[in-house]
Protein backbone atom coordinates (compact mmCIF):
# COMPACT_ATOMS: atom_id res chain seq x y z
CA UNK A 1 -4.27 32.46 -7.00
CA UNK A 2 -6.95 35.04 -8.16
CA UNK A 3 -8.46 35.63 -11.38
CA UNK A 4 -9.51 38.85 -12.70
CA UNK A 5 -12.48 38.05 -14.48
CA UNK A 6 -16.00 36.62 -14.62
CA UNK A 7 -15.55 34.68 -18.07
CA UNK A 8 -16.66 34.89 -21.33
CA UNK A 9 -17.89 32.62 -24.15
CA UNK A 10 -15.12 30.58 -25.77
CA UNK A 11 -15.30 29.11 -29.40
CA UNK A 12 -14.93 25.82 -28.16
CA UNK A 13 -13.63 23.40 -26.07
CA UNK A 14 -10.58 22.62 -27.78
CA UNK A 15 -7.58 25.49 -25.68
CA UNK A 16 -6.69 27.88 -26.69
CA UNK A 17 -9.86 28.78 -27.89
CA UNK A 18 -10.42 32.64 -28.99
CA UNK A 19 -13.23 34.32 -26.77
CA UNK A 20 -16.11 34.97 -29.16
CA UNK A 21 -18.91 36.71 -27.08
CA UNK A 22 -19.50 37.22 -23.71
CA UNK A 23 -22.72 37.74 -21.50
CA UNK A 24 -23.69 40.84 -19.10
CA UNK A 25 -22.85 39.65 -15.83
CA UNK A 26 -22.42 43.50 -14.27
CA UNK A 27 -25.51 43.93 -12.29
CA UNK A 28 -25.19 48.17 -12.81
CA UNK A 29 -25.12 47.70 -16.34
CA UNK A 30 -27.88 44.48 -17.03
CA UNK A 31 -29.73 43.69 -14.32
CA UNK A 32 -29.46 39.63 -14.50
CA UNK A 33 -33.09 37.42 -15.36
CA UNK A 34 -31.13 34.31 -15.70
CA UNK A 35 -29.38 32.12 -12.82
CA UNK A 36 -25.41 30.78 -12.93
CA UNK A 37 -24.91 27.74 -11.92
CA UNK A 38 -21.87 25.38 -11.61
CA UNK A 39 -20.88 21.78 -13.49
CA UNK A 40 -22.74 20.26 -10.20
CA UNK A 41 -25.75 22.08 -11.10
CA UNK A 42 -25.88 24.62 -8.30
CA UNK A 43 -25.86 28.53 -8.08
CA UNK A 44 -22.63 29.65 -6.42
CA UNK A 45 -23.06 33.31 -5.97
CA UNK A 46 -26.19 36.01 -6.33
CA UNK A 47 -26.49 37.11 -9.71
CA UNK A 48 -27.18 40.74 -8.79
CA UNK A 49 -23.99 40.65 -6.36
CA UNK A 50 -22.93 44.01 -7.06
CA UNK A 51 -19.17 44.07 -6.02
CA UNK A 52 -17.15 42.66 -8.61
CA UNK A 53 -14.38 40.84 -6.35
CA UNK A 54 -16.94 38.63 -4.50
CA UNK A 55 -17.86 37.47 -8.07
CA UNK A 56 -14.75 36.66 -9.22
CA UNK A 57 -14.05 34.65 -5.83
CA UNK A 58 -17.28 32.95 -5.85
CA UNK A 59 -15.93 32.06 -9.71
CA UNK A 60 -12.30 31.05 -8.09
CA UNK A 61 -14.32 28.50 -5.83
CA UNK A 62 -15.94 26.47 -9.11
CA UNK A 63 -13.93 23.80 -11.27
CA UNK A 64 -12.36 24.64 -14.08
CA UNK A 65 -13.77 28.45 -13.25
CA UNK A 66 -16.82 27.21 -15.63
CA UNK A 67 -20.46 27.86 -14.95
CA UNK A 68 -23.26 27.92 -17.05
CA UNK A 69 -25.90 30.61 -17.48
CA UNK A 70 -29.42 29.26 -17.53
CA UNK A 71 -32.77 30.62 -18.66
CA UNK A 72 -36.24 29.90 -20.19
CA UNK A 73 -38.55 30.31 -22.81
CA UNK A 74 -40.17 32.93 -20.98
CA UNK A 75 -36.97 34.64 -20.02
CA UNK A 76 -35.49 34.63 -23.03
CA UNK A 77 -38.54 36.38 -24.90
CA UNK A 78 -38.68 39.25 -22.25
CA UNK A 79 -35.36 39.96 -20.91
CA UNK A 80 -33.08 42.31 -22.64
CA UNK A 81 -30.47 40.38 -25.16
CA UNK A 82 -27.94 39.08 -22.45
CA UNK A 83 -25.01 38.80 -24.60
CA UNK A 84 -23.04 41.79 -25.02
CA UNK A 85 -23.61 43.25 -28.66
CA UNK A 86 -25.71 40.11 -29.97
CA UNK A 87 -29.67 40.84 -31.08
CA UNK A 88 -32.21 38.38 -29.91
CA UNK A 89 -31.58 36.75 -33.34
CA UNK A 90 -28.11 36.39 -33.23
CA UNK A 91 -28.40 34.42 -29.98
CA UNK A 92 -31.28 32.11 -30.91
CA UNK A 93 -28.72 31.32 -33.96
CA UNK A 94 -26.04 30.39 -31.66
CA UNK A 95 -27.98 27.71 -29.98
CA UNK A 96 -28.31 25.69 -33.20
CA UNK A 97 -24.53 26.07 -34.33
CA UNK A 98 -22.38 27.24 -31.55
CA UNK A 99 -20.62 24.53 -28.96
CA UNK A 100 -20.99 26.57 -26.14
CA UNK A 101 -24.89 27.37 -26.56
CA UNK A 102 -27.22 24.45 -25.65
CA UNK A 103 -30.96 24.10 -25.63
CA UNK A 104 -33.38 21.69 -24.76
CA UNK A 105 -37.37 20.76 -24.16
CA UNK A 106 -36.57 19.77 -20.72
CA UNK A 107 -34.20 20.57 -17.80
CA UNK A 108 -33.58 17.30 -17.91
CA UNK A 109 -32.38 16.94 -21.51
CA UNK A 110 -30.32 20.28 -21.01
CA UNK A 111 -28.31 19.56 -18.10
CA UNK A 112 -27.45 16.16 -20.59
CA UNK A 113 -26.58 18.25 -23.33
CA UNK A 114 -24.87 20.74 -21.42
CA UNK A 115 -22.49 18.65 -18.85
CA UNK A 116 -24.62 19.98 -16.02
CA UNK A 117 -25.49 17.58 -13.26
CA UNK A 118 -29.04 17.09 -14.09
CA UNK A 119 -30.59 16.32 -10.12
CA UNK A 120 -28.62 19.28 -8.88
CA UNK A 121 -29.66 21.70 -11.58
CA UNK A 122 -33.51 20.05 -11.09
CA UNK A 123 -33.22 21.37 -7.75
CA UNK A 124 -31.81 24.72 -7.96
CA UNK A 125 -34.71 25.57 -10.27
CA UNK A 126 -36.81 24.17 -8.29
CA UNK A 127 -35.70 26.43 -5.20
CA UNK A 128 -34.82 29.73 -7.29
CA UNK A 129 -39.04 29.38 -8.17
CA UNK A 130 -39.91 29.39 -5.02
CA UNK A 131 -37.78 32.32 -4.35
CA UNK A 132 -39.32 34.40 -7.23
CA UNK A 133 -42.82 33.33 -5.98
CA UNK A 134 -41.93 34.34 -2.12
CA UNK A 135 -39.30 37.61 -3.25
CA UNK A 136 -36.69 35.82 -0.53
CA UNK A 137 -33.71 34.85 -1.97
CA UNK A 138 -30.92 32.10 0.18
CA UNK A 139 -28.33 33.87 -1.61
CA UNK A 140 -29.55 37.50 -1.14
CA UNK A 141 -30.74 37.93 -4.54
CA UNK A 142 -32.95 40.67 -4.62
CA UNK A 143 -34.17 41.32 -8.28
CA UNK A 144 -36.19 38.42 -9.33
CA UNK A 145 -38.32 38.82 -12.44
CA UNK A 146 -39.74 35.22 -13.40
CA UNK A 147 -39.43 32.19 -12.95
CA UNK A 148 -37.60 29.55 -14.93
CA UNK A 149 -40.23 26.67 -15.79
CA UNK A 150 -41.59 27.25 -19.97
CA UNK A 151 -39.39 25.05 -22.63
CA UNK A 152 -37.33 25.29 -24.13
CA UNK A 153 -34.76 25.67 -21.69
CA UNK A 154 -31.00 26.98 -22.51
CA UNK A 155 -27.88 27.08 -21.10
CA UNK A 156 -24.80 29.51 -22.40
CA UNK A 157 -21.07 28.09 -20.94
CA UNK A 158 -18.46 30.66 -19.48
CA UNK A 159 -15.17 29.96 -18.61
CA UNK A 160 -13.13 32.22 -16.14
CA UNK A 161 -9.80 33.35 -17.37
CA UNK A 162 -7.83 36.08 -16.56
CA UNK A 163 -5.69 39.24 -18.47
CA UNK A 164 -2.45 39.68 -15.95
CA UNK A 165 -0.47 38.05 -13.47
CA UNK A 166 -0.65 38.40 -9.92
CA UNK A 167 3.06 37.49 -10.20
CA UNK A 168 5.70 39.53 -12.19
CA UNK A 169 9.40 40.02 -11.77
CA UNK A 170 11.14 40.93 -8.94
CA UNK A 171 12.96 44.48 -8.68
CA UNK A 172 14.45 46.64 -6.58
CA UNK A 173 13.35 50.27 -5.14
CA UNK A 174 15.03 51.47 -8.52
CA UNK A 175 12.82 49.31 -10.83
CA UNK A 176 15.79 47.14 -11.63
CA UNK A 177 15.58 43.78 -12.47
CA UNK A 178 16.63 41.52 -10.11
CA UNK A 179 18.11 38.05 -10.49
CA UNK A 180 17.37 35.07 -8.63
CA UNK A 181 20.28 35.99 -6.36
CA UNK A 182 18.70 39.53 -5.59
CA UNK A 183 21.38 41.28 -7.89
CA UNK A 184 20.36 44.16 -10.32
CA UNK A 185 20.43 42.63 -14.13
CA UNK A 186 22.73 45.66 -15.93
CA UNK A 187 20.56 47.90 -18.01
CA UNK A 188 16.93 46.13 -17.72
CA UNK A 189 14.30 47.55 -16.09
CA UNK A 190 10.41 46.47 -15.47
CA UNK A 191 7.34 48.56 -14.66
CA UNK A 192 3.35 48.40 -15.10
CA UNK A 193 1.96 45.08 -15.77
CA UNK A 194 5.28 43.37 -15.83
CA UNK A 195 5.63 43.52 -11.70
CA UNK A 196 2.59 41.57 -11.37
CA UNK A 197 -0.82 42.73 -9.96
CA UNK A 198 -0.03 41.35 -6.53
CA UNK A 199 2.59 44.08 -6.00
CA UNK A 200 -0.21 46.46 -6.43
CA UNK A 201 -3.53 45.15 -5.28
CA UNK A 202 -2.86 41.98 -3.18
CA UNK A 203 -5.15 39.61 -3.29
CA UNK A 204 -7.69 41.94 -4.71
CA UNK A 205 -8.62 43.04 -8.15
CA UNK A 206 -9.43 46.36 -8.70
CA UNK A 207 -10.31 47.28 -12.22
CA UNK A 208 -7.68 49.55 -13.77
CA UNK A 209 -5.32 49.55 -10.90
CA UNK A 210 -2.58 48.66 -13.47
CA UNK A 211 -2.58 51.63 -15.23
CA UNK A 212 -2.00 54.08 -13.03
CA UNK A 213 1.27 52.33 -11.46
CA UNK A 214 2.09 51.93 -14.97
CA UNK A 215 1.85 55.74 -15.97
CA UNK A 216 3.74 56.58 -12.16
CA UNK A 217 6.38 53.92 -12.61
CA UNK A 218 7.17 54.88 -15.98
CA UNK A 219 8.07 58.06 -15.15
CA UNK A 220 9.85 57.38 -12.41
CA UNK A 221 11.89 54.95 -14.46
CA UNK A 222 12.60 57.82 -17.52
CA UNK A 223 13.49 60.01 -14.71
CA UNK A 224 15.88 58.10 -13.26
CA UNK A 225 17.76 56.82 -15.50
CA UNK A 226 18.27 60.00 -17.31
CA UNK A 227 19.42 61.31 -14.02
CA UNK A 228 22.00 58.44 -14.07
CA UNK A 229 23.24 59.47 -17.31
């Protein structure tokens, strides 16, 4: 299995749920203040990773691909907005109406609130301080702004999810469509997305890498089967 992305903020916890916002997790285009932690209240990967498949398998490794994105007072005032589109407004709204947003006076009372294991969360603040005060990071995290320790204290939910396959159809060097018995179905052909992304990246996930195959293959199917006719 592999997903192909880092999450995003769901309308609630009910599925399916609609995505309704999601939160800069690209360190090249937001430079992360907050830390991501899983259900057992531990960070799983360095925020500024900047290669976007050791994300997404760090995500793979968590259950339920759900982590929580958690930040202070003090970050919250001075960061830049951290979900995508949202003013500083619209995101201090969220916390007092919107399932996924949680706040609290305390760690504590957050990790309660949130479904967070409270002495595992206590701890990985704990340590992430004490790499902001030192600027040495045990995950390799290099930009570290502030620390998290001024109420109230927040937490945003993400769940992983994914937009293709890694499994498609099966076809032959013609782009036919095969059966279960390997024979060409008459007529019906498959290309792009519909041959899975494993056919074309492995077990990778490189962004856009089913477009192109979907541009070539199409041709290549027009092409042949007007040379057929």
């Amino acid at each position: 299995m592999y997903r192909s992305g880092f999450g995003s903020i769901l309308a609630s916890e009910t599925y399916p749920s609609k995505i309704t916002a999601r939160f800069h997790t690209v360190p090249q285009r937001r430079l992360p203040w907050e830390i991501w932690v899983g259900s057992n209240g531990e960070r799983f990967v360095r925020e500024d990773e900047p290669s976007q498949p050791a994300r997404e398998r760090a995500l793979l490794q968590q259950p339920e691909l759900r982590y929580w994105i958690v930040f202070d007072a003090g970050i919250f005032e001075r960061a830049p907005p951290g979900v995508i589109g949202w003013t500083r407004e619209q995101i201090h709204a969220a916390f007092d109406s919107h399932p996924m947003f949680a706040t609290a006076p305390t760690l504590a009372a957050l990790a309660e609130r949130a479904g967070i294991d409270a002495a595992g969360l206590q701890r990985t603040v704990g340590a992430y301080n004490q790499s902001v005060r030192s600027k040495r990071d045990s995950l390799g995290r290099t930009h570290l702004p502030l620390a998290i320790r001024r109420g109230p204290f927040y937490a945003i939910r993400h769940q992983g999810h994914s937009a293709s396959s890694v499994v498609g159809v099966a076809v032959d060097d013609r782009l036919r469509v095969l059966t279960a018995a390997d024979e060409p179905v008459p007529n019906l052909y498959a290309a792009g997305e519909l041959l899975g992304s494993g056919v074309m990246m492995g077990n990778a996930f490189c962004p856009g890498m089913l477009l192109t195959p979907a541009l070539t293959f199409g041709r290549l199917l027009g092409s042949g089967t007007l040379a057929e006719k």
